[in-house]
C-alpha atoms as a PDB file:
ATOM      1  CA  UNK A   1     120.876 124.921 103.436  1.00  0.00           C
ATOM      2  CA  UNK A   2     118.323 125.892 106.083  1.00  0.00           C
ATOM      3  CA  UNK A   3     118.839 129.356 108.002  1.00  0.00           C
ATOM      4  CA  UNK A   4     116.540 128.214 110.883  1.00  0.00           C
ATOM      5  CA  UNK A   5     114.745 124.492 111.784  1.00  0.00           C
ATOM      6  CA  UNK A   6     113.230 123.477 114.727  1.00  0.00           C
ATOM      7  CA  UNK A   7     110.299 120.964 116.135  1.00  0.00           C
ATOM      8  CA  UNK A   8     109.475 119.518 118.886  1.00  0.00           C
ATOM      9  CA  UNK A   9     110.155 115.732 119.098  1.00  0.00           C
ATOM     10  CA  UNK A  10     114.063 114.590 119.583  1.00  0.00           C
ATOM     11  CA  UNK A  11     115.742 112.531 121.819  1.00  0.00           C
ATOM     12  CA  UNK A  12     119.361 111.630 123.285  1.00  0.00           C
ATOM     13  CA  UNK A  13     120.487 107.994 123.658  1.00  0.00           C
ATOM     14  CA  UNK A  14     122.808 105.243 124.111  1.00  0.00           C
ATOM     15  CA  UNK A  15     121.939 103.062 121.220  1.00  0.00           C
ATOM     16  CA  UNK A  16     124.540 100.311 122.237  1.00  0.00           C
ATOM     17  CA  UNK A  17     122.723  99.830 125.740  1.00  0.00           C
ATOM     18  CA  UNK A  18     119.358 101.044 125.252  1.00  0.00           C
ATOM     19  CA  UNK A  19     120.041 103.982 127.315  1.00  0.00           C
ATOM     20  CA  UNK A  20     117.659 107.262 127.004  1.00  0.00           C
ATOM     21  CA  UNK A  21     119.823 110.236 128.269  1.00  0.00           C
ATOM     22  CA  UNK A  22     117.159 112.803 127.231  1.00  0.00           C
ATOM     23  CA  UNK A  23     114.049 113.267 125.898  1.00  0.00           C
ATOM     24  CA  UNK A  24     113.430 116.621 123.866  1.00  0.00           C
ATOM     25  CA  UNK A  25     110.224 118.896 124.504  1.00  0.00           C
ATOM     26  CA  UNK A  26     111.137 121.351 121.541  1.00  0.00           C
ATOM     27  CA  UNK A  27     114.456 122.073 119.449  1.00  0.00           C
ATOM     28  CA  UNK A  28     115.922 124.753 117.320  1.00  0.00           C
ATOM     29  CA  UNK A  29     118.473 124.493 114.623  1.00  0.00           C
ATOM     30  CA  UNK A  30     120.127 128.081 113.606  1.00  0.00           C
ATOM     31  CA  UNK A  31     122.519 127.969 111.001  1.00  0.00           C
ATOM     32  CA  UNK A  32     125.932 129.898 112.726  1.00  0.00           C
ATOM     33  CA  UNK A  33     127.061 133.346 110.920  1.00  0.00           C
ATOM     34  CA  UNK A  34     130.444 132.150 110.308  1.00  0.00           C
ATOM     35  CA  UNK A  35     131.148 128.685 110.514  1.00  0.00           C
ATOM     36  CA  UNK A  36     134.967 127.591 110.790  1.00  0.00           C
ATOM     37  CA  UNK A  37     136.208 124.900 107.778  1.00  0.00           C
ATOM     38  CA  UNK A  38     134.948 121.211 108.375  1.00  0.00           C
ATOM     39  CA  UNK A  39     132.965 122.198 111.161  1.00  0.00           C
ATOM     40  CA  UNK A  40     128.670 121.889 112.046  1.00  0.00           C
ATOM     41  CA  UNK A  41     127.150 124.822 110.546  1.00  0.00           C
ATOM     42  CA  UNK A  42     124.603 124.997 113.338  1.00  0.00           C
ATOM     43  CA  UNK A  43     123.294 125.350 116.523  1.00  0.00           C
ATOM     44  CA  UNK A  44     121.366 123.285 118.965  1.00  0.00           C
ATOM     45  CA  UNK A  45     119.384 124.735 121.285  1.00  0.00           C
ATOM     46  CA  UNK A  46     117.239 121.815 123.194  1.00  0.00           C
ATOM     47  CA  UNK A  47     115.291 121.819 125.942  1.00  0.00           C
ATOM     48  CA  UNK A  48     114.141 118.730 127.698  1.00  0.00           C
ATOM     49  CA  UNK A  49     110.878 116.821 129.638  1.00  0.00           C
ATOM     50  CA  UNK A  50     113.795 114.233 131.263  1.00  0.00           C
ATOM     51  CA  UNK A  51     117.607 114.801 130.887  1.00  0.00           C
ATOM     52  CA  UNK A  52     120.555 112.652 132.713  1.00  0.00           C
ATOM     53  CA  UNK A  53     123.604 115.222 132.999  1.00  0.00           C
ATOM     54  CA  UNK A  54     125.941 112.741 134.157  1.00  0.00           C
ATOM     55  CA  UNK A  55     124.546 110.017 131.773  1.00  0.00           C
ATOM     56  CA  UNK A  56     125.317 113.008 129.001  1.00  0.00           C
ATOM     57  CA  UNK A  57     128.719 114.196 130.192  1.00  0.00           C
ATOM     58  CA  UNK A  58     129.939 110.078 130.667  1.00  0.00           C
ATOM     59  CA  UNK A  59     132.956 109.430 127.990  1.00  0.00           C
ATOM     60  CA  UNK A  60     132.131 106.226 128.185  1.00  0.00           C
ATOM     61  CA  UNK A  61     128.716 106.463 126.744  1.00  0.00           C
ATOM     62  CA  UNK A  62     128.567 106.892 122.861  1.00  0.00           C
ATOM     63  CA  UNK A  63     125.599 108.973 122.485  1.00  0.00           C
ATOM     64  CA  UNK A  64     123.374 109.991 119.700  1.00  0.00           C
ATOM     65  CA  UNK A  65     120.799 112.977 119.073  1.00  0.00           C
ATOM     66  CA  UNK A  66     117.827 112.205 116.663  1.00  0.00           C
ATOM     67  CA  UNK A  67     115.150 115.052 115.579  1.00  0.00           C
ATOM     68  CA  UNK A  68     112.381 114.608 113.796  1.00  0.00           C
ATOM     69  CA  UNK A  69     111.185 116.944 111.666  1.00  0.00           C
ATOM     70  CA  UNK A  70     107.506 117.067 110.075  1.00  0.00           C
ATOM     71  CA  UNK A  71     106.339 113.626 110.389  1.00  0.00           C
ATOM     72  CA  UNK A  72     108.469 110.731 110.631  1.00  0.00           C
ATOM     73  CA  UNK A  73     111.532 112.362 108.648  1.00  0.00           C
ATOM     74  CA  UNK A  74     114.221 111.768 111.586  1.00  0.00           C
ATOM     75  CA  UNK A  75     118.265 113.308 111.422  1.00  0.00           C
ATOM     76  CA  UNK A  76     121.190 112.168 113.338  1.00  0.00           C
ATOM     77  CA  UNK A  77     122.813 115.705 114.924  1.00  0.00           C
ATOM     78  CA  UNK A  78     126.727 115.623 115.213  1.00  0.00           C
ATOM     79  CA  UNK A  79     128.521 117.879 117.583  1.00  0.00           C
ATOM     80  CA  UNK A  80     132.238 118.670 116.331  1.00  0.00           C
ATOM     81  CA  UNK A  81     135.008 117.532 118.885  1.00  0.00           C
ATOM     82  CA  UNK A  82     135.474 120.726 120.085  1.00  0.00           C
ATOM     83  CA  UNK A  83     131.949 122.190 120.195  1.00  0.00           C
ATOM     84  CA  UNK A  84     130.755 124.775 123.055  1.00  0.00           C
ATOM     85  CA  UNK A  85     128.067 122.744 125.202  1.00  0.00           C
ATOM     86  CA  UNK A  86     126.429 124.552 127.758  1.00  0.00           C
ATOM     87  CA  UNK A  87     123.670 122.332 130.068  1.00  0.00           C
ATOM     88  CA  UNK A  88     121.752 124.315 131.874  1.00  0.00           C
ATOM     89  CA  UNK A  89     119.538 121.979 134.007  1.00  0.00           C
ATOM     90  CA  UNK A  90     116.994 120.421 131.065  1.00  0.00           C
ATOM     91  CA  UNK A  91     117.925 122.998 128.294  1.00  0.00           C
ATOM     92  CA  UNK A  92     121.121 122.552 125.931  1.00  0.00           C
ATOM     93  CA  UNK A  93     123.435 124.236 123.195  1.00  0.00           C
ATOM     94  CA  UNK A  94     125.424 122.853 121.325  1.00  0.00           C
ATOM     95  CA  UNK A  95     127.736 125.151 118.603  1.00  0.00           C
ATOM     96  CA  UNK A  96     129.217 122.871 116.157  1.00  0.00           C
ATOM     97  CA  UNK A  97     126.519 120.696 114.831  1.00  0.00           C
ATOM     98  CA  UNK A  98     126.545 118.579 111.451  1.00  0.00           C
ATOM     99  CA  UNK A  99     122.850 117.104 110.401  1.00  0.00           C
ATOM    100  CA  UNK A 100     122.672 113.710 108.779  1.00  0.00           C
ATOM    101  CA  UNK A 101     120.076 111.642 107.570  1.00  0.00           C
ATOM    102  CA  UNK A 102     119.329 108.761 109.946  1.00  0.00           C
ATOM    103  CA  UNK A 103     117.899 105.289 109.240  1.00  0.00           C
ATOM    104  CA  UNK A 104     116.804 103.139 112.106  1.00  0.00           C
ATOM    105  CA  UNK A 105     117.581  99.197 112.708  1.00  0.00           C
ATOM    106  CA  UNK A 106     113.701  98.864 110.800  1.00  0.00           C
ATOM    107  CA  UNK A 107     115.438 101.185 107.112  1.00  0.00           C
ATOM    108  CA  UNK A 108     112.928 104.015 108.564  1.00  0.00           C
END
């Protein structure tokens, strides 16, 4: 495991709708001191060219954060249930994120 990632192409969206809540200008990944069982060892910290609050904080839209990392190589982030958000016009963090791999509709 990582103690620090970060790059600076990522995005937010509504895959189900087409929706793009945000679009990252840079991202950082730090991995959290002490992380609590079953919950995202890391951090988000994001900061955005266009970001929809509402659009974001909407229960009814299932969103999803991608990074990309080098070239091409993209992750699905997962915030836990309960993790601190804090939006702060176009910058976010997130405490309580899980990374997964991430294949698109193309296998990519």
């Amino acid at each position: 495991m990582f103690k620090r990632l970060y790059g600076k192409t990522g995005k937010i969206d509504v895959p189900s709708v087409g929706l793009l809540i945000g679009e990252m200008t840079d991202w950082d990944l730090t991995r959290r001191e002490e992380t609590p069982p079953d919950h995202g060892a890391y951090v988000l910290h994001a900061s955005f060219s266009y970001f929809s609050e509402w659009m974001f904080k909407d229960p009814a839209l299932k969103h999803r954060i991608i990074i990309e990392v080098g070239r091409g190589q993209q992750y699905r982030l997962e915030a836990d249930e309960d993790a601190r958000t804090v939006l702060d016009v176009r910058s976010l963090l997130i405490e309580g994120i899980s990374i997964r791999a991430y294949e698109d509709s193309q296998g990519r």
